[in-house]
PDB file of N, CA and C in Angstrom:
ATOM      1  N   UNK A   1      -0.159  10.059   2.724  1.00  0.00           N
ATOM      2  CA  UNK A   1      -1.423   9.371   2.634  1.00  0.00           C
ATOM      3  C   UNK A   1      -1.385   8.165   3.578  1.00  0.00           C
ATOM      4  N   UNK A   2      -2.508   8.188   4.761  1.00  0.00           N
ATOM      5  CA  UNK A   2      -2.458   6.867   5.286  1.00  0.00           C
ATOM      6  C   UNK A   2      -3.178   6.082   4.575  1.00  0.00           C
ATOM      7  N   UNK A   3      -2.834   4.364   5.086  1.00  0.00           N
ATOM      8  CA  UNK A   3      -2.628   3.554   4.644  1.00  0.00           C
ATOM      9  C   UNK A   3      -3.105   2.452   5.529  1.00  0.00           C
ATOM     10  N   UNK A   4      -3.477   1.358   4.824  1.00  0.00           N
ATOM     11  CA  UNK A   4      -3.666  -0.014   5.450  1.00  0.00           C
ATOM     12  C   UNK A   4      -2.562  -1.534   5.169  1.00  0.00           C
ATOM     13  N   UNK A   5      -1.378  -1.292   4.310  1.00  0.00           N
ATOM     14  CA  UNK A   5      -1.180  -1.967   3.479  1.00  0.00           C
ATOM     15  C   UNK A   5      -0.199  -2.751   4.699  1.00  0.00           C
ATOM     16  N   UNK A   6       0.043  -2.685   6.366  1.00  0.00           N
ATOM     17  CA  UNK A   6       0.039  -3.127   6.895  1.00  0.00           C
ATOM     18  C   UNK A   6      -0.670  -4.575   7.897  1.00  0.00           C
ATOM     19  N   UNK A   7      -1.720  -3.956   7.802  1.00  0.00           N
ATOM     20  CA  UNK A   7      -2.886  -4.809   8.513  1.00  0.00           C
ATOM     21  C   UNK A   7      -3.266  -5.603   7.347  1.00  0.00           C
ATOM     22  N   UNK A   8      -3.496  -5.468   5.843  1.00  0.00           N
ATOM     23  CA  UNK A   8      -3.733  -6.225   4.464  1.00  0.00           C
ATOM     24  C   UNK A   8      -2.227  -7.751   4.541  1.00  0.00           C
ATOM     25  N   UNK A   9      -1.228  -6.711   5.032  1.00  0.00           N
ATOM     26  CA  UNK A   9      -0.025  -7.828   4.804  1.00  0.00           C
ATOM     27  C   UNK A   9      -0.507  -8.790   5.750  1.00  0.00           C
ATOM     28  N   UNK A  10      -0.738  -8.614   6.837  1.00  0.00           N
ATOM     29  CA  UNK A  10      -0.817  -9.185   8.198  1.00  0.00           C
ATOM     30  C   UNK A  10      -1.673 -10.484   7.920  1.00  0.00           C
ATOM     31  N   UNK A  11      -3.211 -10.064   7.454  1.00  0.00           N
ATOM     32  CA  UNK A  11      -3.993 -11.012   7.085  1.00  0.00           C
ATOM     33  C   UNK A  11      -3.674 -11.800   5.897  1.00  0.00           C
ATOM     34  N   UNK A  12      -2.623 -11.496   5.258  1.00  0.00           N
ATOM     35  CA  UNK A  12      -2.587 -12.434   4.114  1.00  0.00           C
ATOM     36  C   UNK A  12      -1.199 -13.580   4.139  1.00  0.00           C
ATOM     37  N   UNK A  13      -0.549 -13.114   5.546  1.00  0.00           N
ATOM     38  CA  UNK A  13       1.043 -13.860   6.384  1.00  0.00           C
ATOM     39  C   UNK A  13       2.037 -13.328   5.186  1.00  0.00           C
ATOM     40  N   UNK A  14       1.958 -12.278   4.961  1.00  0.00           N
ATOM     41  CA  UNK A  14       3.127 -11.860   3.860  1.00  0.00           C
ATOM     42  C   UNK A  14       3.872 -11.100   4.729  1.00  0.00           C
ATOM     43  N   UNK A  15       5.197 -10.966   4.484  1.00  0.00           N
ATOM     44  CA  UNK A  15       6.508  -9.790   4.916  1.00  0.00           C
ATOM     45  C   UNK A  15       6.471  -8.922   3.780  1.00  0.00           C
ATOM     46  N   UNK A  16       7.202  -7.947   4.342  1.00  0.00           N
ATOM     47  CA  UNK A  16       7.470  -6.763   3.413  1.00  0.00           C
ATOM     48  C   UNK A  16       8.100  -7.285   2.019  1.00  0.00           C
ATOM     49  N   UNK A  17       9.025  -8.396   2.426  1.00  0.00           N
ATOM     50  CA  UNK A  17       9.777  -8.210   1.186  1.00  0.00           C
ATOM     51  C   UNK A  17       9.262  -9.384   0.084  1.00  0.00           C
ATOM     52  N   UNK A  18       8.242 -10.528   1.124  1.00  0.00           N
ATOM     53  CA  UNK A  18       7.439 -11.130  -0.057  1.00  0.00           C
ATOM     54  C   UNK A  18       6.417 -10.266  -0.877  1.00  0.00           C
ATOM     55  N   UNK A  19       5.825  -9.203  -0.485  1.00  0.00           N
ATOM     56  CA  UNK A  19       4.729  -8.571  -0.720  1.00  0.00           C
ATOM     57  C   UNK A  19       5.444  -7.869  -2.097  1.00  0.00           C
ATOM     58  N   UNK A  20       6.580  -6.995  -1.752  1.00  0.00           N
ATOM     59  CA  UNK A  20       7.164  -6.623  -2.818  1.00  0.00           C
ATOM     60  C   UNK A  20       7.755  -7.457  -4.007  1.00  0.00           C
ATOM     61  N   UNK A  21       8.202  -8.264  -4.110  1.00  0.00           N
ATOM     62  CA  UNK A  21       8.130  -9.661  -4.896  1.00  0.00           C
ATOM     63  C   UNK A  21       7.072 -10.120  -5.362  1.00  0.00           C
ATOM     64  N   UNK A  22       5.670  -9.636  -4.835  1.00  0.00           N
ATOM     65  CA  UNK A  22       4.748 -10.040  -6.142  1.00  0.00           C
ATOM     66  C   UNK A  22       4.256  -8.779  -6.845  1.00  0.00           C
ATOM     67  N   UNK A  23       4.759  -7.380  -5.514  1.00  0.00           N
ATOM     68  CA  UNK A  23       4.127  -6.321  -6.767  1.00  0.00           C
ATOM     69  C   UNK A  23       5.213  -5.784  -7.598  1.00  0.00           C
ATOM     70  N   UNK A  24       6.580  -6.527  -7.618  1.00  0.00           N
ATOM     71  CA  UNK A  24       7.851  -5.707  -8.248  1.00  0.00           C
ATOM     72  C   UNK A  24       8.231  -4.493  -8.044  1.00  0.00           C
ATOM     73  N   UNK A  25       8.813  -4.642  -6.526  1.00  0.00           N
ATOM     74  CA  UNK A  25       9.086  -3.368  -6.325  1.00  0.00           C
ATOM     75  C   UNK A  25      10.012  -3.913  -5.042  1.00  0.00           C
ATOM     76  N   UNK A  26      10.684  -2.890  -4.409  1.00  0.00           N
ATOM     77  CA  UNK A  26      11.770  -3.455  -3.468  1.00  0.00           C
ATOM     78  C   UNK A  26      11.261  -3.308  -1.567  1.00  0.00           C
ATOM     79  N   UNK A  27      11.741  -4.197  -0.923  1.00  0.00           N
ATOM     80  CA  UNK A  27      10.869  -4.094   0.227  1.00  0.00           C
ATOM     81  C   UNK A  27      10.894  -2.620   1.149  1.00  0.00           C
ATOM     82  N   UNK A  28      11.802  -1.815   0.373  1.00  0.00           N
ATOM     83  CA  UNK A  28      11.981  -0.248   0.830  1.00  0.00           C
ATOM     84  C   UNK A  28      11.068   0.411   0.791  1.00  0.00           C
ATOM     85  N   UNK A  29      10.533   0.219  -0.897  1.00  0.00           N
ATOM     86  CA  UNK A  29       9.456   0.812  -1.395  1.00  0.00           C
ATOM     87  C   UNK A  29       8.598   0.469  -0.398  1.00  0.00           C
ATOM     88  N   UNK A  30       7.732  -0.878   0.066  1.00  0.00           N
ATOM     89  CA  UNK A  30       6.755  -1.017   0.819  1.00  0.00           C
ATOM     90  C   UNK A  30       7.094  -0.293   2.211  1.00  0.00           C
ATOM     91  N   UNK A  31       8.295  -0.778   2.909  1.00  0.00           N
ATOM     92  CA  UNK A  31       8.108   0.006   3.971  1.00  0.00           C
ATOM     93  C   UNK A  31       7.689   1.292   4.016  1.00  0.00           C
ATOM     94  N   UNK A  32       8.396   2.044   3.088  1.00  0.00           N
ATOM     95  CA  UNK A  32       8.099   3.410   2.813  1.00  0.00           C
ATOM     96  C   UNK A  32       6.609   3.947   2.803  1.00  0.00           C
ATOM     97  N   UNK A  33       5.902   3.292   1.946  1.00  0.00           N
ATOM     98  CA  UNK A  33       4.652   3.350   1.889  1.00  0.00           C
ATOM     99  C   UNK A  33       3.499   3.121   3.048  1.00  0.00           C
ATOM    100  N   UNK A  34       4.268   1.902   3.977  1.00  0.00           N
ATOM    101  CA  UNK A  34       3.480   1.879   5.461  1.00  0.00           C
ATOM    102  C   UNK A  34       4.007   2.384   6.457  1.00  0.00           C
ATOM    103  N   UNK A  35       4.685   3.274   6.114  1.00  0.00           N
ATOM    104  CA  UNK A  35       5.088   4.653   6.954  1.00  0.00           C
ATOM    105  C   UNK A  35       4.422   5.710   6.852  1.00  0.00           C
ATOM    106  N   UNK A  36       3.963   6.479   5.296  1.00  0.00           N
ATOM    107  CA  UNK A  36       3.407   7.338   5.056  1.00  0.00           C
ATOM    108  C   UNK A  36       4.440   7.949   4.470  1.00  0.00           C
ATOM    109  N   UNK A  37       5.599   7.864   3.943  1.00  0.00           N
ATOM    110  CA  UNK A  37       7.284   8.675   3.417  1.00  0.00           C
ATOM    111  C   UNK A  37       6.729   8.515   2.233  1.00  0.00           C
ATOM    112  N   UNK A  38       5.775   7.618   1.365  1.00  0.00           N
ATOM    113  CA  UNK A  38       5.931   7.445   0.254  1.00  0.00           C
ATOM    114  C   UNK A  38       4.705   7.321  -0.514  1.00  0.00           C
ATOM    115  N   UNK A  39       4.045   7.817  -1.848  1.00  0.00           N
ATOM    116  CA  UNK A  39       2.936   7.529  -2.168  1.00  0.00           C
ATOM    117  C   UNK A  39       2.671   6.634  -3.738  1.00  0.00           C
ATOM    118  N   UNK A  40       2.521   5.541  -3.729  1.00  0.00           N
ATOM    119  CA  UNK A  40       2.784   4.724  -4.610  1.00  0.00           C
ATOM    120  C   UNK A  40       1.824   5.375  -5.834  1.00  0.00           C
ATOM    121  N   UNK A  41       2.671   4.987  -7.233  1.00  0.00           N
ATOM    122  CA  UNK A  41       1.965   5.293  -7.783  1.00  0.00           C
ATOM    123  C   UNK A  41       0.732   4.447  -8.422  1.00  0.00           C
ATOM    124  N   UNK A  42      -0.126   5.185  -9.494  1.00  0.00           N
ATOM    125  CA  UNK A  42      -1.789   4.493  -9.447  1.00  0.00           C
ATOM    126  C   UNK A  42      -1.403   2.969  -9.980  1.00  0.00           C
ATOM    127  N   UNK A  43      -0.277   2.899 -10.608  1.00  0.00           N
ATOM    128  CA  UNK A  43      -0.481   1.425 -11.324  1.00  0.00           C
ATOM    129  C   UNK A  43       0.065   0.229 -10.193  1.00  0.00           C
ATOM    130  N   UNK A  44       1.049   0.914  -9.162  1.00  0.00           N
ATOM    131  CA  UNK A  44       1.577   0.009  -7.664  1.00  0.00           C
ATOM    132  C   UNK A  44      -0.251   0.234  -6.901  1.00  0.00           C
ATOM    133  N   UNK A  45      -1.065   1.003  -6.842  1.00  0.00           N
ATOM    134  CA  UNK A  45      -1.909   0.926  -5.763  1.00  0.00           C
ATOM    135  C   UNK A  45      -2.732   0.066  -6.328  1.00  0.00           C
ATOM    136  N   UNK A  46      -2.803  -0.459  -7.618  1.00  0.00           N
ATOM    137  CA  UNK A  46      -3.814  -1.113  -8.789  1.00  0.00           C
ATOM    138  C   UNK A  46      -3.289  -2.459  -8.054  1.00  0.00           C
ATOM    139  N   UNK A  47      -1.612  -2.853  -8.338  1.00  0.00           N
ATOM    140  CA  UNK A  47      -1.414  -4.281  -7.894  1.00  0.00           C
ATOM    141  C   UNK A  47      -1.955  -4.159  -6.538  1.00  0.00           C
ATOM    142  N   UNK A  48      -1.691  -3.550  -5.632  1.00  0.00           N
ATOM    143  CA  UNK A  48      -1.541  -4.197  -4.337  1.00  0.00           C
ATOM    144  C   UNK A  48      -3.270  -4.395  -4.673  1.00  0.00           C
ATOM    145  N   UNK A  49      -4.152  -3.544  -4.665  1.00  0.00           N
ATOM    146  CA  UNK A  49      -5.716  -4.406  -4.463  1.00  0.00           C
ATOM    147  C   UNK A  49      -5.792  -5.020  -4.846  1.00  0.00           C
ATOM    148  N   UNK A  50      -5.415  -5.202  -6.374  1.00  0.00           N
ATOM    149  CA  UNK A  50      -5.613  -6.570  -6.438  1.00  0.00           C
ATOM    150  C   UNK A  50      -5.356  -7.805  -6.306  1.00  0.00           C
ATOM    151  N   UNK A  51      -3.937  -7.680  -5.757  1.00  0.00           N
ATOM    152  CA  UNK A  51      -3.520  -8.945  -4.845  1.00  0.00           C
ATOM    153  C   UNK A  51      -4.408  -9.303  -3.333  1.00  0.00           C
ATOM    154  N   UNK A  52      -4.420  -8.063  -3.122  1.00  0.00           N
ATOM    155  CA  UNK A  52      -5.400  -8.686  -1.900  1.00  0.00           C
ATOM    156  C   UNK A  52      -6.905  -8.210  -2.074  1.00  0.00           C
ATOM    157  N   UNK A  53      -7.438  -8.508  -3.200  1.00  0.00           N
ATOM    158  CA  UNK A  53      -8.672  -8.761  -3.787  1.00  0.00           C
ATOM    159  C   UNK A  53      -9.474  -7.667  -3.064  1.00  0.00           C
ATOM    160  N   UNK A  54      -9.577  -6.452  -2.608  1.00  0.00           N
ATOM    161  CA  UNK A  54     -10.171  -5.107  -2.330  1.00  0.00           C
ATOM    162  C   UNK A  54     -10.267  -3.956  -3.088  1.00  0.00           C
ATOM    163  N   UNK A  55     -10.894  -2.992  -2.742  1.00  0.00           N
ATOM    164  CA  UNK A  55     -10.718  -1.924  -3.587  1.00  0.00           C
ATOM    165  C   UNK A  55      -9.368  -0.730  -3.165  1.00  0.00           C
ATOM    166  N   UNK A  56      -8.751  -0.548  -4.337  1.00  0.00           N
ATOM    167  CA  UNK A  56      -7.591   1.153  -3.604  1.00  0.00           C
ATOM    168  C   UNK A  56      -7.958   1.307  -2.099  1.00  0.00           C
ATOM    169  N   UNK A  57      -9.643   2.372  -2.209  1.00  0.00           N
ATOM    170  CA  UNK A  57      -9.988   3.044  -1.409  1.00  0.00           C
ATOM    171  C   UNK A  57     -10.194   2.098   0.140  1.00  0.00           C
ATOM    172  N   UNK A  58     -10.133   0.733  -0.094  1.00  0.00           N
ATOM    173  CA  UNK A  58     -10.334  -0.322   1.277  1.00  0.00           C
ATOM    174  C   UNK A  58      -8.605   0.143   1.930  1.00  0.00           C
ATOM    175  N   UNK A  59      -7.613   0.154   1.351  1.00  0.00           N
ATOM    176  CA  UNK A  59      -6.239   0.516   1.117  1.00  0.00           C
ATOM    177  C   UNK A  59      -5.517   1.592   1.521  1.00  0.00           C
ATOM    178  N   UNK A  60      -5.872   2.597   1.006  1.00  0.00           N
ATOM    179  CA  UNK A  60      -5.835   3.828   1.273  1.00  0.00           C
ATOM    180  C   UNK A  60      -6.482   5.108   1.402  1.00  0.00           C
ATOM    181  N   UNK A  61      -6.424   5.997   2.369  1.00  0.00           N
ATOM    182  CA  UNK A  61      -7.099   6.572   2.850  1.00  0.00           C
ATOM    183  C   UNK A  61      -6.699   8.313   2.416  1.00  0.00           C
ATOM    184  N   UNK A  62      -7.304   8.639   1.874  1.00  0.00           N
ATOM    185  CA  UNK A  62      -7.104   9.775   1.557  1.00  0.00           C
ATOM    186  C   UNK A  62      -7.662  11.000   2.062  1.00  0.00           C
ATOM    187  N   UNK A  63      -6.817  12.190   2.613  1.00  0.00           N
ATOM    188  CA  UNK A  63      -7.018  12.943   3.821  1.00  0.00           C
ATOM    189  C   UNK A  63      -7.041  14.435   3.182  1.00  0.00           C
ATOM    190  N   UNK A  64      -7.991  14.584   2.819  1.00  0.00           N
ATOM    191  CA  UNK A  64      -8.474  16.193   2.080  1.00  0.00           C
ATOM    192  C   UNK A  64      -8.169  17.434   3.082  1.00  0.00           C
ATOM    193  N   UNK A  65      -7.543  17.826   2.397  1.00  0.00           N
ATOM    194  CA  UNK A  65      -6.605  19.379   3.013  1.00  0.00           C
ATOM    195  C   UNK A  65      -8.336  20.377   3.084  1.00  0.00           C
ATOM    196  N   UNK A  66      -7.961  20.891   3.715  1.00  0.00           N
ATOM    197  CA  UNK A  66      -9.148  22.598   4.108  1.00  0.00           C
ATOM    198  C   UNK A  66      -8.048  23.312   3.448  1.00  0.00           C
ATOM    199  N   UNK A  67      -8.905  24.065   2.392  1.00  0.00           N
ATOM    200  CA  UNK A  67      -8.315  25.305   1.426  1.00  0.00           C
ATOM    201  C   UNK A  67      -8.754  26.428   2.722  1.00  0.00           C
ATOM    202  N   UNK A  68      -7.190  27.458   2.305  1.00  0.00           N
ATOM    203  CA  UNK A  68      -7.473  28.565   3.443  1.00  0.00           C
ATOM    204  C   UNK A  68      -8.609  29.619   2.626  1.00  0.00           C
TER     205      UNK A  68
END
C-alpha cells in the first residue's frame, strides 16, 4: 500500500524514530511502512492521523487490484 507517511513526517520536522516514539512502535516499523514492505495495522493507521491531524485516506492510498 502506498503511502504518504513520508512527506506527513517532513512537514511536521519529525525523524523516523521520533515519529515512532509517539505512535509506539520501533523506527523499523516506520521505515518499513514508507517503503511499502509493511502495512500497519488499523489501530497504528488511527495514531498516525491523528497525530498529524488528517484523515487515514489523506495517508494512505489504497490501490484496487482488477479481478481476472
Amino acid at each position: 500500500m502506498k503511502n504518504k507517511i513520508k512527506v506527513y513526517r517532513a512537514m511536521h520536522d519529525l525523524t523516523q524514530e521520533n515519529l515512532a516514539e509517539r505512535v509506539g512502535v520501533t523506527r523499523q516499523t516506520i521505515h518499513a511502512i514508507e517503503k511499502g514492505k509493511y502495512d500497519p495495522s488499523l489501530e497504528l493507521a488511527f495514531k498516525l492521523a491523528g497525530l498529524f491531524d488528517v484523515r487515514i485516506e489523506d495517508i494512505f492510498l489504497y490501490e484496487s487490484q482488477e479481478l481476472i
